[in-house]
Protein backbone atom coordinates (compact mmCIF):
# COMPACT_ATOMS: atom_id res chain seq x y z
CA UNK A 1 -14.87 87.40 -72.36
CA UNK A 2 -12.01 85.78 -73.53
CA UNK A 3 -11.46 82.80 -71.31
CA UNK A 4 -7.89 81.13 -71.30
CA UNK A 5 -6.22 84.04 -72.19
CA UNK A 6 -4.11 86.67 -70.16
CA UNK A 7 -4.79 89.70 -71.85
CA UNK A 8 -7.61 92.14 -70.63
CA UNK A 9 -9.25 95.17 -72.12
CA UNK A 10 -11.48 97.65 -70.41
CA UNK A 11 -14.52 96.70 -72.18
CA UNK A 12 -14.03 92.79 -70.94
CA UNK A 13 -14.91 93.83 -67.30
CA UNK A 14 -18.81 93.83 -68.31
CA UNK A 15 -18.14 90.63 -70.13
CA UNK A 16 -19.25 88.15 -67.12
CA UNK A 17 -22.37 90.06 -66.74
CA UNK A 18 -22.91 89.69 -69.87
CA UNK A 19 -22.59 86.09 -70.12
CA UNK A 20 -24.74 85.73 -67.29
CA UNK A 21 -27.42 87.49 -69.07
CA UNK A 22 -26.66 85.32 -72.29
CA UNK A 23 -26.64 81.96 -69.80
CA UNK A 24 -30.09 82.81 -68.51
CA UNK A 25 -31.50 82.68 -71.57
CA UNK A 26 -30.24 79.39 -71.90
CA UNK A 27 -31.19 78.45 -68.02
CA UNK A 28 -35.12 78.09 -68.91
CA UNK A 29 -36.20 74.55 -69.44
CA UNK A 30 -38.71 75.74 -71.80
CA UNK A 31 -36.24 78.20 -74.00
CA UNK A 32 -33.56 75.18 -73.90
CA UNK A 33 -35.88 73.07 -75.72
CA UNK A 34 -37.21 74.92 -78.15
CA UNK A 35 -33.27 75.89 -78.57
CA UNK A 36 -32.98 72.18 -78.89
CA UNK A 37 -35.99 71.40 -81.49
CA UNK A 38 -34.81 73.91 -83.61
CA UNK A 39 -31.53 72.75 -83.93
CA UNK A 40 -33.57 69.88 -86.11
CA UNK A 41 -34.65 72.54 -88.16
CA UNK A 42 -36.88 75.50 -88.48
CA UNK A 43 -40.30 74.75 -86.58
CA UNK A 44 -43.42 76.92 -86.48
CA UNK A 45 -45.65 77.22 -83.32
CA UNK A 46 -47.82 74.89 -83.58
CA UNK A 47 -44.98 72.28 -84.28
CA UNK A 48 -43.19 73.57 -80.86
CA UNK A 49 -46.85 73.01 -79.33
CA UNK A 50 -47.01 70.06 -80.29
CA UNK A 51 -43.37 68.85 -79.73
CA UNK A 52 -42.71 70.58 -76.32
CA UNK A 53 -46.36 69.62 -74.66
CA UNK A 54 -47.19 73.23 -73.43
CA UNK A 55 -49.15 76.52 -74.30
CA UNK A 56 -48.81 78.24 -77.53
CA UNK A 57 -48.32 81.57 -75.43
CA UNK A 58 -45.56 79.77 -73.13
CA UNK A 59 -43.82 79.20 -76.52
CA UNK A 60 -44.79 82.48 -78.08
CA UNK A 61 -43.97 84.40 -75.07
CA UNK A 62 -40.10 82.05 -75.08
CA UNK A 63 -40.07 82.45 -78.69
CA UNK A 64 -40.22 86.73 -78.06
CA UNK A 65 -37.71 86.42 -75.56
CA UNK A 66 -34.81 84.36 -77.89
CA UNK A 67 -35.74 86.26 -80.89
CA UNK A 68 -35.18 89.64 -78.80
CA UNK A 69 -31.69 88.01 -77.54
CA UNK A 70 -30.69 87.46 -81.22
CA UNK A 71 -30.68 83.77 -80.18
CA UNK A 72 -33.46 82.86 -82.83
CA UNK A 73 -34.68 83.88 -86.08
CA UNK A 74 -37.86 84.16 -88.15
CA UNK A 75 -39.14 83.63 -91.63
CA UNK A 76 -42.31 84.40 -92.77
CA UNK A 77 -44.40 82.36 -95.14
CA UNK A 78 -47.88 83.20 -96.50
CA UNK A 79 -49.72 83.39 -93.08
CA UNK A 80 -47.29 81.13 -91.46
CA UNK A 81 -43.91 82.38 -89.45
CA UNK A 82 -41.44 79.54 -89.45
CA UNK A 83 -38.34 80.07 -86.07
CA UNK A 84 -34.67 78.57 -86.76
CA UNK A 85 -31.66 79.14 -84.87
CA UNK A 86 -29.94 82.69 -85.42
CA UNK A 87 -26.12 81.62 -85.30
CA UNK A 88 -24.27 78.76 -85.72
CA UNK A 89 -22.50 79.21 -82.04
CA UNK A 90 -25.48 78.75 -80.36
CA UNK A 91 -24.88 74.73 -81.40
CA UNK A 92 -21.75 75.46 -80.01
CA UNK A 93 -22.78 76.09 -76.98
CA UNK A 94 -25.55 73.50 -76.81
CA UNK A 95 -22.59 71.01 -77.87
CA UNK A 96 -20.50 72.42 -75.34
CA UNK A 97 -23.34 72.14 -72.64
CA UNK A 98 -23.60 68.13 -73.81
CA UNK A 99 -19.69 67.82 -72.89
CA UNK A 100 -19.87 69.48 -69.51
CA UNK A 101 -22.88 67.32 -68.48
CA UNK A 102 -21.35 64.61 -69.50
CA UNK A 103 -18.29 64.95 -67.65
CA UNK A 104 -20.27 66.44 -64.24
CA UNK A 105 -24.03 65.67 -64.78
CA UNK A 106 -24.46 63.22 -61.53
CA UNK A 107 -22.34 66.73 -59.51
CA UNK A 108 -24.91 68.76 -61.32
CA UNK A 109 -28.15 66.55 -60.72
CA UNK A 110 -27.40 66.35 -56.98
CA UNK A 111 -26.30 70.07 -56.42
CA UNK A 112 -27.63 71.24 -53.02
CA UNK A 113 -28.06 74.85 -54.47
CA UNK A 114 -30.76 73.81 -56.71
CA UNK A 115 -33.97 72.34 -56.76
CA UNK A 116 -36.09 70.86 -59.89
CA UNK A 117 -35.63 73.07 -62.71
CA UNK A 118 -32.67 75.06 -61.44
CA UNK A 119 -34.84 76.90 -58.81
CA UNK A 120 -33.89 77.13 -55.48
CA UNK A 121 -35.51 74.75 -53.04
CA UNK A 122 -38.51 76.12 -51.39
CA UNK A 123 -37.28 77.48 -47.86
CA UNK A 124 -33.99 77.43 -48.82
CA UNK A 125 -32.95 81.12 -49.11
CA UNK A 126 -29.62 82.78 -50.35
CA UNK A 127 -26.27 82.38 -48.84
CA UNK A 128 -25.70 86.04 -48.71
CA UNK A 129 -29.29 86.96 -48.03
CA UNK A 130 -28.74 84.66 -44.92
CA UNK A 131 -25.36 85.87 -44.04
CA UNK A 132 -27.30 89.46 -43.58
CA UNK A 133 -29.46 88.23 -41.66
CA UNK A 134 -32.25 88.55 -44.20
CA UNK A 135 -33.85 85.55 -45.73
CA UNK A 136 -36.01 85.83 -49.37
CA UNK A 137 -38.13 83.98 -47.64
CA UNK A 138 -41.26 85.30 -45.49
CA UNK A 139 -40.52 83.10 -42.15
CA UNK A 140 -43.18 80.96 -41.28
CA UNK A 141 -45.43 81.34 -38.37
């Protein structure tokens, strides 16, 4: 996906879909903070436990997930299995995720689209779902 420039190969038109699939794994609360502690440095588990106040399977399971996505690394130790961040342009986009909210964050934070969390606000179904007539939604009695 080569943004700002004119030029276009075949093999870009898959390139949005495949930012959207790298974007969601950034779009998880959870995943963006462990993204976010590890840029610190490498953390085991427990530490992520401990830092993030949740489950060690929420974190295991969101560990699996960014380590499948190439997004995060592991090292093993004795018994112990210490996570860092796989590639340097993962900071970039953290960094560059800093510089958008900081130029649009209020725009963001009151966005009609979303709810808490980036989910959808309950009753609130799609735009195109509704324009078919359809909602996600079962309707209420």
């Amino acid at each position: 996906m080569d943004i700002g420039t004119k030029e276009r190969t075949e093999t870009q038109g898959a390139a949005p879909a495949l930012a959207a699939k790298l974007f969601r794994g950034f779009a998880d609360p959870t995943r963006l903070a462990i993204l976010v502690a590890l840029s610190q440095g490498e953390r085991r588990v427990v530490d992520l436990v401990q830092e993030l106040h949740t489950s060690q399977p929420n974190v295991s399971g969101h560990l699996a997930c960014l380590k499948d996505c190439g997004l995060v690394a592991d090292r093993p130790e004795g018994r112990q299995v210490f996570y860092r961040v796989a590639l340097p342009e993962v900071y970039d986009v953290l960094r560059a995720a800093e510089g958008v909210l900081a130029a649009t964050g209020i725009a963001i934070e009151l966005c009609p689209n979303y709810g808490p969390e980036g989910r959808r606000p309950a009753g609130r179904s799609s735009r195109a779902a509704t324009r078919r007539g359809r909602s996600k939604t079962p309707a209420r009695p």
